[in-house]
N, C-alpha and C. Protein backbone atom coordinates (compact mmCIF):
# COMPACT_ATOMS: atom_id res chain seq x y z
N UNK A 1 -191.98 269.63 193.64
CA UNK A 1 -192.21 269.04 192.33
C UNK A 1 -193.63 269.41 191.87
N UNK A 2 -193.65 269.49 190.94
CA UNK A 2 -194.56 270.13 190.04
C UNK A 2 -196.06 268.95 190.03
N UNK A 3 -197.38 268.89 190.00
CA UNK A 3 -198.51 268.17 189.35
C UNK A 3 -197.96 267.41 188.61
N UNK A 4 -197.29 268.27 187.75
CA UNK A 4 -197.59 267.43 186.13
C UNK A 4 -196.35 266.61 186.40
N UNK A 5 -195.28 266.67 186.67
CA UNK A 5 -194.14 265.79 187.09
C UNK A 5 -194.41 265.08 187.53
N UNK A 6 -195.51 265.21 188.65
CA UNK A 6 -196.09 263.65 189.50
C UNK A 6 -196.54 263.11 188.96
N UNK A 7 -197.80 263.58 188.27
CA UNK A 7 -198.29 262.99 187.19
C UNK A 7 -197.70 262.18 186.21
N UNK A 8 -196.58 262.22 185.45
CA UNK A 8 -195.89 262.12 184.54
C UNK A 8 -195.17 260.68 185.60
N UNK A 9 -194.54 260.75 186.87
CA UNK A 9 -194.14 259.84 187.19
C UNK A 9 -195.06 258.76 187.84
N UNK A 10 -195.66 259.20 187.99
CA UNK A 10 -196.83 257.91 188.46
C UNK A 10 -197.36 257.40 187.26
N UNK A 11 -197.31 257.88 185.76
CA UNK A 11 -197.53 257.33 184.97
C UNK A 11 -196.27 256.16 184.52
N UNK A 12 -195.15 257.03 184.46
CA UNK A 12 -194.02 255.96 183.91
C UNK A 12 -194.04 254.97 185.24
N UNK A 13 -194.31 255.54 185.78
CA UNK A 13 -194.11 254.19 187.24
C UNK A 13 -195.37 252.76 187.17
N UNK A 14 -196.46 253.74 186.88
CA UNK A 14 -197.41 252.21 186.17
C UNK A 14 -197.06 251.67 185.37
N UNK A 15 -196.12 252.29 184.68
CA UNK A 15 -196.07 251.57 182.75
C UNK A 15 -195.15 250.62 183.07
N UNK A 16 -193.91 250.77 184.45
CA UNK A 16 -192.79 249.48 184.19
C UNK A 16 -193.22 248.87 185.12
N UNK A 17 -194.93 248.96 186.23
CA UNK A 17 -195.25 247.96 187.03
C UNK A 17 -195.95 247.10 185.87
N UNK A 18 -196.83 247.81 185.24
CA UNK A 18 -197.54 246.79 184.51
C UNK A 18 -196.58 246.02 183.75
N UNK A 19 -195.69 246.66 183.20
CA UNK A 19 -194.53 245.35 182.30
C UNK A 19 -193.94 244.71 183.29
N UNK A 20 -193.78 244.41 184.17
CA UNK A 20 -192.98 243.54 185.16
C UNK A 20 -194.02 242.57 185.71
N UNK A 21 -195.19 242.53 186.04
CA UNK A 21 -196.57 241.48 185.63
C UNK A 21 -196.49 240.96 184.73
N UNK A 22 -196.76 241.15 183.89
CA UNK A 22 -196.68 241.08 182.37
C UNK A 22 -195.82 239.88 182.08
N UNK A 23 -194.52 240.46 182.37
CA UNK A 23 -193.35 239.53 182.39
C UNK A 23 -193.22 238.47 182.84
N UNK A 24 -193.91 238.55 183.98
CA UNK A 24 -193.61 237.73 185.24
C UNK A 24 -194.20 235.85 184.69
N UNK A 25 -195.21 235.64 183.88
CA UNK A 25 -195.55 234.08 183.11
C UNK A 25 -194.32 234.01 182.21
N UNK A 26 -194.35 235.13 181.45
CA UNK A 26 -193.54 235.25 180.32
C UNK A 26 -191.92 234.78 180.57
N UNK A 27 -191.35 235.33 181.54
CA UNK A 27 -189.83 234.76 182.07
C UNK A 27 -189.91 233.46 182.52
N UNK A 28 -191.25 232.90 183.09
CA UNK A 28 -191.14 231.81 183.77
C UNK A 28 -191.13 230.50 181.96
N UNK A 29 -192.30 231.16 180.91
CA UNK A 29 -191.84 229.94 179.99
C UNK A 29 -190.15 230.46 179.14
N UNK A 30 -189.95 230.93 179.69
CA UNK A 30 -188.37 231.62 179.50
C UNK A 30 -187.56 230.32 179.73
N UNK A 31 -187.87 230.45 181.33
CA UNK A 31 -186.76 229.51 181.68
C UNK A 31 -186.85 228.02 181.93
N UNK A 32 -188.31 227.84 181.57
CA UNK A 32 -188.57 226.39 181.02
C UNK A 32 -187.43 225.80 179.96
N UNK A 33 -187.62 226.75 178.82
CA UNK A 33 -187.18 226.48 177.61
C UNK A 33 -185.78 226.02 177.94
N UNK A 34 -184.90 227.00 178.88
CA UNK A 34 -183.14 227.24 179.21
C UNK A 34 -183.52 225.38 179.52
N UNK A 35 -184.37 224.99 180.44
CA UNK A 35 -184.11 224.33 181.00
C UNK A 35 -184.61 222.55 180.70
N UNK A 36 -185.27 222.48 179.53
CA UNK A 36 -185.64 221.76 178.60
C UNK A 36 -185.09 221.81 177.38
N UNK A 37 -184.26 222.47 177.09
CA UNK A 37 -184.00 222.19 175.31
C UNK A 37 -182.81 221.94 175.62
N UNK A 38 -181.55 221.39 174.35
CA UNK A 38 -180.33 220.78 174.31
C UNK A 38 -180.07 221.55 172.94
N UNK A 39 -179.39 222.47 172.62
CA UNK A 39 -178.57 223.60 171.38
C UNK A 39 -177.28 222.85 170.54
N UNK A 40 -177.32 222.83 169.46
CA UNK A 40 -176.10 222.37 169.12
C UNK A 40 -175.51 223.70 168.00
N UNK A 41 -174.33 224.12 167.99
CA UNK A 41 -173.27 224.76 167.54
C UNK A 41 -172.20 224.12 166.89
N UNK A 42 -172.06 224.59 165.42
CA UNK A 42 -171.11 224.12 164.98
C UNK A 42 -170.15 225.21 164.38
N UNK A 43 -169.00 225.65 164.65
CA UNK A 43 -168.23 226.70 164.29
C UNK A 43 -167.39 226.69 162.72
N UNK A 44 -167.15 227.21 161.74
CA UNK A 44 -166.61 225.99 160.92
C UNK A 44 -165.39 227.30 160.86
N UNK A 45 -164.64 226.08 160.12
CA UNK A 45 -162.89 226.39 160.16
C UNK A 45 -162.76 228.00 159.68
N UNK A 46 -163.85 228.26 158.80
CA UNK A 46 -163.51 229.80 158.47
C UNK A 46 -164.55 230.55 157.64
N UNK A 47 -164.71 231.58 157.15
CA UNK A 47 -165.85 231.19 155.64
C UNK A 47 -165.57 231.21 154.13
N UNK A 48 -164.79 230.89 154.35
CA UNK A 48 -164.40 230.17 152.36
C UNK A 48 -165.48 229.44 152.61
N UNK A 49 -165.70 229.36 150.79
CA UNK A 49 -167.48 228.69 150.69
C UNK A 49 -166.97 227.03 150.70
N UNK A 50 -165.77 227.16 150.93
CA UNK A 50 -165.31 225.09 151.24
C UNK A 50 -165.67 225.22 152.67
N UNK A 51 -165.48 225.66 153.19
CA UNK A 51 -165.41 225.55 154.81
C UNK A 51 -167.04 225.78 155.59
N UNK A 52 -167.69 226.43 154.61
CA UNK A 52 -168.85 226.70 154.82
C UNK A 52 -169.67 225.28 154.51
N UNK A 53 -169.65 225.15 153.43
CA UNK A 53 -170.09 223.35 152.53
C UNK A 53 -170.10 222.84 153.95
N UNK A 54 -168.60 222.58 153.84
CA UNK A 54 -167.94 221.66 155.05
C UNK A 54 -168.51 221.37 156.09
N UNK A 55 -169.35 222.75 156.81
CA UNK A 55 -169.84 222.91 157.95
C UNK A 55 -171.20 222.22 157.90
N UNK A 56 -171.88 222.78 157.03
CA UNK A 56 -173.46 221.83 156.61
C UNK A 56 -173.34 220.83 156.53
N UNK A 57 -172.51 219.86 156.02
CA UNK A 57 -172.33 218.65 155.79
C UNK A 57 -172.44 217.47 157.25
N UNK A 58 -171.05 218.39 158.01
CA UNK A 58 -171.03 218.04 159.50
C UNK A 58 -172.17 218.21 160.12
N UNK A 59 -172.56 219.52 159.71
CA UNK A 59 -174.37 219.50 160.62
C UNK A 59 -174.93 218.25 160.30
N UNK A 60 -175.44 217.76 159.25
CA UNK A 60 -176.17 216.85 158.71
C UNK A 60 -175.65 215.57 159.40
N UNK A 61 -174.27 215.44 159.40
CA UNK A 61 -173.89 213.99 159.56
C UNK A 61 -174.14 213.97 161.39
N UNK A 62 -173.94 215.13 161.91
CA UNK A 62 -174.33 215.22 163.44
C UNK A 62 -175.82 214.35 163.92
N UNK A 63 -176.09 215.63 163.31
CA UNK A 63 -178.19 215.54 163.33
C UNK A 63 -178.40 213.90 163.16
N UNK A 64 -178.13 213.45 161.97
CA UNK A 64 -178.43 211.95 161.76
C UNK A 64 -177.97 211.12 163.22
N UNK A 65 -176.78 211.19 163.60
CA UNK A 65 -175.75 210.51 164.75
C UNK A 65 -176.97 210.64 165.91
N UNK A 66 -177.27 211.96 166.07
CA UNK A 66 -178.03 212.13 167.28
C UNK A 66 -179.58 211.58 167.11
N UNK A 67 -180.05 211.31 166.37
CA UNK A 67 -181.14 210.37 166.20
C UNK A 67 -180.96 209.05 166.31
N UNK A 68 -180.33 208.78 166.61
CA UNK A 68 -179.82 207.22 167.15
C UNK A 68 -179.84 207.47 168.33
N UNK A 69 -179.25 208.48 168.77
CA UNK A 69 -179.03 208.65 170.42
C UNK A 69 -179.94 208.96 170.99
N UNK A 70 -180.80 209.96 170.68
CA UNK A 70 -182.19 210.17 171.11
C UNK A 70 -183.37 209.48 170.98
N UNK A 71 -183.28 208.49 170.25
CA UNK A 71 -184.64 207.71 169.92
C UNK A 71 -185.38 207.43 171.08
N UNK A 72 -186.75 207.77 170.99
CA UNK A 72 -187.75 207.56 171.99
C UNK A 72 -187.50 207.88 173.13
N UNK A 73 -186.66 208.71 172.83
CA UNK A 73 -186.39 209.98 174.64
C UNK A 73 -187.47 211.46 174.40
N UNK A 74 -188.09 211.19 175.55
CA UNK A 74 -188.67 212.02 175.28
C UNK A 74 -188.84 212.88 176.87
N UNK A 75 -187.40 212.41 177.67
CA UNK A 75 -187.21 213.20 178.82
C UNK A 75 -185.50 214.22 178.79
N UNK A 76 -185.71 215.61 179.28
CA UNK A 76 -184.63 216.10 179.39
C UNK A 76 -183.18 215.42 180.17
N UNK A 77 -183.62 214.95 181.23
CA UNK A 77 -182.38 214.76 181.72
C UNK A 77 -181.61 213.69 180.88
N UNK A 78 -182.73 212.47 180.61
CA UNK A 78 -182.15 211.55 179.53
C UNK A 78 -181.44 211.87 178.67
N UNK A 79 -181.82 213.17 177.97
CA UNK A 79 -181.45 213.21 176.76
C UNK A 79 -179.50 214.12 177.46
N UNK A 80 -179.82 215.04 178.37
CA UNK A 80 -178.58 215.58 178.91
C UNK A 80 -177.83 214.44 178.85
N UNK A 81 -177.80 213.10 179.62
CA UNK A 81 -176.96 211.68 179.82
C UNK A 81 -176.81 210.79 178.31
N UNK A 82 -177.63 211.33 177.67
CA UNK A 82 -177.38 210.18 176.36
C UNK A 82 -176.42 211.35 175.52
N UNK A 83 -176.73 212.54 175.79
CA UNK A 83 -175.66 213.25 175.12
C UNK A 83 -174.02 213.56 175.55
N UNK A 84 -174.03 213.08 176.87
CA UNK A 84 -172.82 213.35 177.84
C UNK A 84 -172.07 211.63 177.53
N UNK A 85 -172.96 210.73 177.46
CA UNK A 85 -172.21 209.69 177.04
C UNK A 85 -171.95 209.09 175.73
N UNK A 86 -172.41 209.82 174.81
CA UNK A 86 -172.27 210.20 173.35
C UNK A 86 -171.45 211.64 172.69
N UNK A 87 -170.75 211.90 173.50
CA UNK A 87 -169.84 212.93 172.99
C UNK A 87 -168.98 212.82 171.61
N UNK A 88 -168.73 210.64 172.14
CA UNK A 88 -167.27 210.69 171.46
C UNK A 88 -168.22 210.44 170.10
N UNK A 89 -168.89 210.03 170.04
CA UNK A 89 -169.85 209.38 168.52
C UNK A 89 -170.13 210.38 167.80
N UNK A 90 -170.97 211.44 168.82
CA UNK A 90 -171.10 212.61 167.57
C UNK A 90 -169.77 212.86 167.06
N UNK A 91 -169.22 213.54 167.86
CA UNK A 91 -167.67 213.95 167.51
C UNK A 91 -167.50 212.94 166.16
N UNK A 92 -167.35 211.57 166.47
CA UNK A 92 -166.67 210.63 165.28
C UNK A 92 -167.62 210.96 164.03
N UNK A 93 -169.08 211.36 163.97
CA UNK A 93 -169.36 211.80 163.03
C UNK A 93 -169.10 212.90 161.67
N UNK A 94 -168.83 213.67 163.11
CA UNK A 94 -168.34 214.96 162.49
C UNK A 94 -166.89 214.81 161.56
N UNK A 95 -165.94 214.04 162.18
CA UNK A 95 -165.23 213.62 162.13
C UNK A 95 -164.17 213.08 160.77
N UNK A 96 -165.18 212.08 160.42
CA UNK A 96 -165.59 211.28 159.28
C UNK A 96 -165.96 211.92 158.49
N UNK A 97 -166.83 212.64 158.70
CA UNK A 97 -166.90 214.03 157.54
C UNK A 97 -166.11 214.77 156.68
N UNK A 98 -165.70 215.38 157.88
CA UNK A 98 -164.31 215.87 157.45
C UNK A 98 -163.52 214.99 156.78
N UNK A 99 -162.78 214.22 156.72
CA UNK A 99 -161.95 213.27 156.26
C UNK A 99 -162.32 213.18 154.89
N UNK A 100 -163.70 213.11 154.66
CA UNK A 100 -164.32 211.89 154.00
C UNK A 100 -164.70 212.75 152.61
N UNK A 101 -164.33 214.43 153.30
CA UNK A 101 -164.70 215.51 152.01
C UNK A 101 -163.34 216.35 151.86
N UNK A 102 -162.28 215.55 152.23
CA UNK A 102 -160.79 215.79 151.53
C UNK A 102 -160.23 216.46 152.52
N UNK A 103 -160.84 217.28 153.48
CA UNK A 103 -160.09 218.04 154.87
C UNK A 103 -159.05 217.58 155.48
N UNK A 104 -158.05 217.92 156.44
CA UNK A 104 -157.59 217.39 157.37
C UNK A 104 -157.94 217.85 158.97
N UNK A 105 -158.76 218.80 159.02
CA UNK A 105 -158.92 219.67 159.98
C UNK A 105 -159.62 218.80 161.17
N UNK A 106 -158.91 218.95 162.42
CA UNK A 106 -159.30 218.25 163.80
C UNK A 106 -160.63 219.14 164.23
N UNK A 107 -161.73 218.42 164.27
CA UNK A 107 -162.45 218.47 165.28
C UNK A 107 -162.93 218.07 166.59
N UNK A 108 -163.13 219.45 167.15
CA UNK A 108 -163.64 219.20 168.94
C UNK A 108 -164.94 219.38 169.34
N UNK A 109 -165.61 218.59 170.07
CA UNK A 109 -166.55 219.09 170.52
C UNK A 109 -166.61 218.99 172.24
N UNK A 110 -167.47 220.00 172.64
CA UNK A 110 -167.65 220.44 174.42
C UNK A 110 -169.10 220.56 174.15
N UNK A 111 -169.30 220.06 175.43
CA UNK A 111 -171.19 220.03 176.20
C UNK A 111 -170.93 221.07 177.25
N UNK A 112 -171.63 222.34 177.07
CA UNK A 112 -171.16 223.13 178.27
C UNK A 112 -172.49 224.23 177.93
N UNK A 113 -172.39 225.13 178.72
CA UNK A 113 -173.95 226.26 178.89
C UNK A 113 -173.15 227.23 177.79
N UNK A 114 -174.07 227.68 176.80
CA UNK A 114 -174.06 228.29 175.98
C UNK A 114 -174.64 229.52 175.65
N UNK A 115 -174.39 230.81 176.14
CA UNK A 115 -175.72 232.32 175.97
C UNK A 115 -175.88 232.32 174.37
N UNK A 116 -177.07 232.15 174.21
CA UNK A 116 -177.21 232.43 172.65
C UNK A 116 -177.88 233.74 172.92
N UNK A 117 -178.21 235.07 171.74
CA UNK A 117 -179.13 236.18 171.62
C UNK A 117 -180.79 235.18 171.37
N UNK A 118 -181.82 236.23 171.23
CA UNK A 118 -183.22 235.67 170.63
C UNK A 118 -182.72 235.05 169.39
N UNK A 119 -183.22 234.11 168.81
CA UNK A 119 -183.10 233.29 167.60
C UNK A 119 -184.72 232.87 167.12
N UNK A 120 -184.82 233.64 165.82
CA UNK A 120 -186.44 233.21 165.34
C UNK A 120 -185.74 232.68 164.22
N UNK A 121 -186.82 230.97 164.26
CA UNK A 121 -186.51 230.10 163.65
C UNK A 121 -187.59 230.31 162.34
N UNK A 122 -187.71 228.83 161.73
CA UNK A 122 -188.79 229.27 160.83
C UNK A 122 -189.62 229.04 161.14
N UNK A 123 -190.22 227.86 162.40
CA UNK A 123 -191.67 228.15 163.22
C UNK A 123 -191.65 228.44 164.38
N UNK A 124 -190.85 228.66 164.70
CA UNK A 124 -190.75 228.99 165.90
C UNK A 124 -189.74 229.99 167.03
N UNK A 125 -189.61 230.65 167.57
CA UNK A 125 -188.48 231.44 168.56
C UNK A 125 -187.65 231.15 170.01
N UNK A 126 -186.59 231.11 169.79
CA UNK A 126 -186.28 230.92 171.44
C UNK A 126 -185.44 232.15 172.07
N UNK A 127 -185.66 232.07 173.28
CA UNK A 127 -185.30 233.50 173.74
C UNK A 127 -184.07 233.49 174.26
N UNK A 128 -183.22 234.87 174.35
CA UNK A 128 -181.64 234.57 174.35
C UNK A 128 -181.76 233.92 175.64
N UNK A 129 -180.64 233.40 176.39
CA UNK A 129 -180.37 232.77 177.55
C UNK A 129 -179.36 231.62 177.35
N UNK A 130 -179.08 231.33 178.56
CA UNK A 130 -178.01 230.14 178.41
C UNK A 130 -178.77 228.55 178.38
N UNK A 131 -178.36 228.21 177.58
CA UNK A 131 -178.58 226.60 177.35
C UNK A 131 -177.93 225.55 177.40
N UNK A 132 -178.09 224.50 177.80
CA UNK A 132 -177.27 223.36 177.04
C UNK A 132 -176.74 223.04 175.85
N UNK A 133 -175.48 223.37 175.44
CA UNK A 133 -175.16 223.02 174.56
C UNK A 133 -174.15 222.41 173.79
N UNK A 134 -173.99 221.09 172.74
CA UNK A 134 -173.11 220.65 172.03
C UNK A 134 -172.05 221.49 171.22
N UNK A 135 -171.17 222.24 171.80
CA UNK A 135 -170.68 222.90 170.86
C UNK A 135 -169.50 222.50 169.74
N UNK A 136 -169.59 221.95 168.55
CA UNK A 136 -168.29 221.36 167.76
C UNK A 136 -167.71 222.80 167.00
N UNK A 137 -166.08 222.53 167.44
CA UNK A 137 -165.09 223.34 166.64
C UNK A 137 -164.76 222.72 165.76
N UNK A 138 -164.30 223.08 164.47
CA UNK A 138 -164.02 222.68 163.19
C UNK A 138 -162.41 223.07 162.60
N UNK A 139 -161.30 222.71 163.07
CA UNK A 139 -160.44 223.71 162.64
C UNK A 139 -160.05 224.60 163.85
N UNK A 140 -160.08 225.68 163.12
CA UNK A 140 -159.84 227.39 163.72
C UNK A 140 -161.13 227.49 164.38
N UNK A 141 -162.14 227.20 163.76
CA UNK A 141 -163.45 227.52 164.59
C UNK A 141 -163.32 229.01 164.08
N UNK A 142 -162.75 229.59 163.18
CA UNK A 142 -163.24 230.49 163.07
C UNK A 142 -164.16 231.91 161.98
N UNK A 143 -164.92 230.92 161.75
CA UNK A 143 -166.03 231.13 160.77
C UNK A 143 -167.30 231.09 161.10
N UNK A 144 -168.14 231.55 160.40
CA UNK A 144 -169.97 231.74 160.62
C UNK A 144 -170.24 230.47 161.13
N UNK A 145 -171.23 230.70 162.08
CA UNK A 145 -171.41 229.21 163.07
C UNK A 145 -172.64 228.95 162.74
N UNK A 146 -173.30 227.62 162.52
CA UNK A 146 -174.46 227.56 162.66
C UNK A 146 -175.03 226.73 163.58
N UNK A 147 -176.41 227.10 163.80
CA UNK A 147 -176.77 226.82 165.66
C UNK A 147 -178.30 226.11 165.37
N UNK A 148 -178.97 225.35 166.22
CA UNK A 148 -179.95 225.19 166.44
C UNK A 148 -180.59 224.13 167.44
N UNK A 149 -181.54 223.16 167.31
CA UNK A 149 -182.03 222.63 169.04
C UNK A 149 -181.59 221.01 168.25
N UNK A 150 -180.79 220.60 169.11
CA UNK A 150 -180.83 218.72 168.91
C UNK A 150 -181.80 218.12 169.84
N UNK A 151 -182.18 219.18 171.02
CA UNK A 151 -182.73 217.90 171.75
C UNK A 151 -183.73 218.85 171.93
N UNK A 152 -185.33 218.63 171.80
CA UNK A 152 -185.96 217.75 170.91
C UNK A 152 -185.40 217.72 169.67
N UNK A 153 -185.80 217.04 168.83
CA UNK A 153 -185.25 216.97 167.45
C UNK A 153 -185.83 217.80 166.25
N UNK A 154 -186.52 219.12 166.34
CA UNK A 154 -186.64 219.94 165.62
C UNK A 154 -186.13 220.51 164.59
N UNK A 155 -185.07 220.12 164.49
CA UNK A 155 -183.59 221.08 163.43
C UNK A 155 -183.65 220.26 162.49
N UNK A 156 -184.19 218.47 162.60
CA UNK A 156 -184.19 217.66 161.49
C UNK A 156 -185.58 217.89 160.68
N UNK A 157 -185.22 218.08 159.42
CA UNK A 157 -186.17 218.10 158.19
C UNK A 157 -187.39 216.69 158.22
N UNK A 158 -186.59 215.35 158.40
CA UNK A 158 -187.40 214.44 157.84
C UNK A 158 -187.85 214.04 159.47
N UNK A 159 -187.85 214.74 160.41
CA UNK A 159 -188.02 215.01 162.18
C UNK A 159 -189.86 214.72 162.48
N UNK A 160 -190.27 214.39 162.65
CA UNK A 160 -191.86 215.20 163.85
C UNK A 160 -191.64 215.43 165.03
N UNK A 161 -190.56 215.79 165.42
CA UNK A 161 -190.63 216.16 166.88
C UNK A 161 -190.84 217.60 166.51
N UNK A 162 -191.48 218.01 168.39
CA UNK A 162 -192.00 219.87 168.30
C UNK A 162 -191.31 219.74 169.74
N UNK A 163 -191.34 220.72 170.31
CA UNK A 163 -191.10 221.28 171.66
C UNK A 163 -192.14 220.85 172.55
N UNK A 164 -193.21 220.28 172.19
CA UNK A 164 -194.09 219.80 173.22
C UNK A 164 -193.46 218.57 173.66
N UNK A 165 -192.33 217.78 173.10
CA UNK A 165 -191.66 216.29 173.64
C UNK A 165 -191.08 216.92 175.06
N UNK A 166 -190.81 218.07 175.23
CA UNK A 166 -190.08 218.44 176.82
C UNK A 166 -191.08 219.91 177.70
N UNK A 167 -191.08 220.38 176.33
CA UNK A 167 -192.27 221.56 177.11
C UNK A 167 -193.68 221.89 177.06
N UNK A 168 -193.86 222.24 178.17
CA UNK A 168 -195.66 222.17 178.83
C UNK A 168 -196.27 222.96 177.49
N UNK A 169 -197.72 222.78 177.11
CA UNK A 169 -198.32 223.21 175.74
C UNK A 169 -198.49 224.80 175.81
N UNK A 170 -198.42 225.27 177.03
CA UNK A 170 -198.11 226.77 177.16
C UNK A 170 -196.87 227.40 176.84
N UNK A 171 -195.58 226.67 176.93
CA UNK A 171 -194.48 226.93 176.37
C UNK A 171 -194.26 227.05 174.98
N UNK A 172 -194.39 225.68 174.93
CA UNK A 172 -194.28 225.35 173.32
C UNK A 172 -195.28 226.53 172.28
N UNK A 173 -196.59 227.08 172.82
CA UNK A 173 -197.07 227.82 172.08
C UNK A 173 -196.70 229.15 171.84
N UNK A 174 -195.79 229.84 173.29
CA UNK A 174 -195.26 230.86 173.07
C UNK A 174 -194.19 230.76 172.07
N UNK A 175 -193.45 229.63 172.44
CA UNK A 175 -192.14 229.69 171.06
C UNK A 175 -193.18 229.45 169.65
N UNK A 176 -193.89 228.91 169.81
CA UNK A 176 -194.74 228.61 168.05
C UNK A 176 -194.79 230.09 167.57
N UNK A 177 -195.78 231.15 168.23
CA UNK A 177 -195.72 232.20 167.91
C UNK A 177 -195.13 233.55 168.51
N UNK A 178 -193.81 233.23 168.83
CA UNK A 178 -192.40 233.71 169.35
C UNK A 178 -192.92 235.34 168.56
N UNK A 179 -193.54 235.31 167.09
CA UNK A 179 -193.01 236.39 165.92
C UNK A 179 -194.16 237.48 166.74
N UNK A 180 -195.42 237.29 167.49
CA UNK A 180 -195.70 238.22 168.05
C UNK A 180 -195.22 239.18 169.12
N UNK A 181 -194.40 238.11 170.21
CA UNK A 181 -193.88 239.29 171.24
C UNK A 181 -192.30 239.42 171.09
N UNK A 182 -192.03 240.04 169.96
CA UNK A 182 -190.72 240.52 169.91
C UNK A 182 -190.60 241.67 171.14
N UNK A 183 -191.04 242.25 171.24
CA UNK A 183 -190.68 243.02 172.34
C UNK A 183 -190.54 242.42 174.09
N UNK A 184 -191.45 241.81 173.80
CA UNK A 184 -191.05 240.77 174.77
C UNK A 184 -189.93 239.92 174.76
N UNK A 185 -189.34 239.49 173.46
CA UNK A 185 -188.48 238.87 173.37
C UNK A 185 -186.61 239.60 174.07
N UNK A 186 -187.48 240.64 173.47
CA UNK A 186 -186.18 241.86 173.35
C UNK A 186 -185.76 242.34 175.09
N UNK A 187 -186.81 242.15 175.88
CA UNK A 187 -186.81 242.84 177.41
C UNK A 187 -186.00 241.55 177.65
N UNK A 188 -186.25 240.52 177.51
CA UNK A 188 -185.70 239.19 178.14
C UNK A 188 -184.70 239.14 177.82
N UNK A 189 -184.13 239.16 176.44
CA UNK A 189 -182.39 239.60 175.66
C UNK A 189 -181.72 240.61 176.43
N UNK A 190 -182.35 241.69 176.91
CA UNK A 190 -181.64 242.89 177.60
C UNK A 190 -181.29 242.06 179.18
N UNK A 191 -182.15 241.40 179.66
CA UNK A 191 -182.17 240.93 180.97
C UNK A 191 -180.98 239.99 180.85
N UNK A 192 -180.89 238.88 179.94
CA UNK A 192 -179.90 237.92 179.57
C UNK A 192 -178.94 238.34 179.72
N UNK A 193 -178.50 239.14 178.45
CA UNK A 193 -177.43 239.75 178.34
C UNK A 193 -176.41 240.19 179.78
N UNK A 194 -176.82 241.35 180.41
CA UNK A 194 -176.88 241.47 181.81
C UNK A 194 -176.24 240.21 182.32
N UNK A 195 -177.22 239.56 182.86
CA UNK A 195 -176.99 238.54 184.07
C UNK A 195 -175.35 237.92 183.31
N UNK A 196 -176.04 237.58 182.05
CA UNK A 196 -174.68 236.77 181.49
C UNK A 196 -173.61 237.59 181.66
N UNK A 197 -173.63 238.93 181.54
CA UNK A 197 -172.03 239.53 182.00
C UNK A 197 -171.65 239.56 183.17
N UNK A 198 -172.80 239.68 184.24
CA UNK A 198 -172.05 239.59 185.67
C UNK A 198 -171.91 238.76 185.79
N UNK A 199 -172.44 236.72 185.48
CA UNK A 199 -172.06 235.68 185.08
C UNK A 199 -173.23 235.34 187.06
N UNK A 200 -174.24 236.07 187.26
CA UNK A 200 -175.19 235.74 188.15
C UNK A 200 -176.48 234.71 187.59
């Protein structure tokens, strides 16, 4: 082999040691996040702009439900148990919704691990991986879904909760300014992805 080949590989060979350092804080507030936040998903029956309405509406009437349930939790596992024994309530929210805006369509909801991709919010980013999550079907479930965090309570407008209610101030600051390490974001999505297909 040639100088310059060695050369050339001892260079690419520093470049994916130094990114794997690099990484190495970076995956760890990774999997803080998997392991502190609570995701909720709502699928709606289809996307006719009724079904779409429909779906926001249910978000809203959710979000509200779960602020009852969460009040002054400001621990994960709590919030995992107040959501596992509140299934049927959200659900009845959602529920009532429906009904209540002329539908007939049955809704379901499941608490189960969820792979989302990277998702940049409007202050903040979370990185793809599997989470906890509320997922409600609407119907068919089969229309544009919309997704975001119930536990902390971030997704609510009239809310002050941040990600510091479950994660360390080093976490929470990487998701604050998530919009700088997209590429970082992106190595961790490739890694996700992966694991999530061999299901390791």
């Amino acid at each position: 082999m040639s100088k310059i080949k060695l050369f050339n590989l001892a260079l690419v060979s520093a470049l994916i040691f130094c990114l794997i350092v690099s990484m190495v804080g970076f995956t760890d507030s990774c999997e803080e996040m998997y392991e502190n936040i609570i995701r909720i998903r709502i699928l709606a029956n289809s996307d006719s702009d009724s079904d779409q309405a429909l779906k926001i509406k249910i978000r809203d009437a959710v979000l509200e439900a779960s602020g009852e349930i969460y009040n002054d939790t400001d621990s994960y596992e709590l919030a995992v148990n107040a959501t596992t024994d509140n299934l049927d309530r959200l659900l009845s929210a959602a529920q009532k919704t429906v009904y209540e805006n002329g539908f007939d369509y049955k809704v379901s909801v499941d608490f189960r691990q969820e792979f989302f991709e990277t998702r940049v919010y409007d202050d903040f980013t979370l990185p793809a991986g599997s989470y906890e999550t509320a997922v409600f079907t609407v119907g068919e479930g089969k229309g544009q879904n919309w997704w975001c965090v119930i536990f902390p309570r971030v997704c609510v407008g009239a809310c002050s909760d941040r990600l510091e209610t479950t994660l360390s101030k080093d976490t929470a600051d990487l998701a604050y300014s998530g919009k700088k390490y997209t590429v970082k974001f992106k190595t961790v999505e490739i890694f996700e992805k992966i694991k999530n297909f061999f299901d390791f």
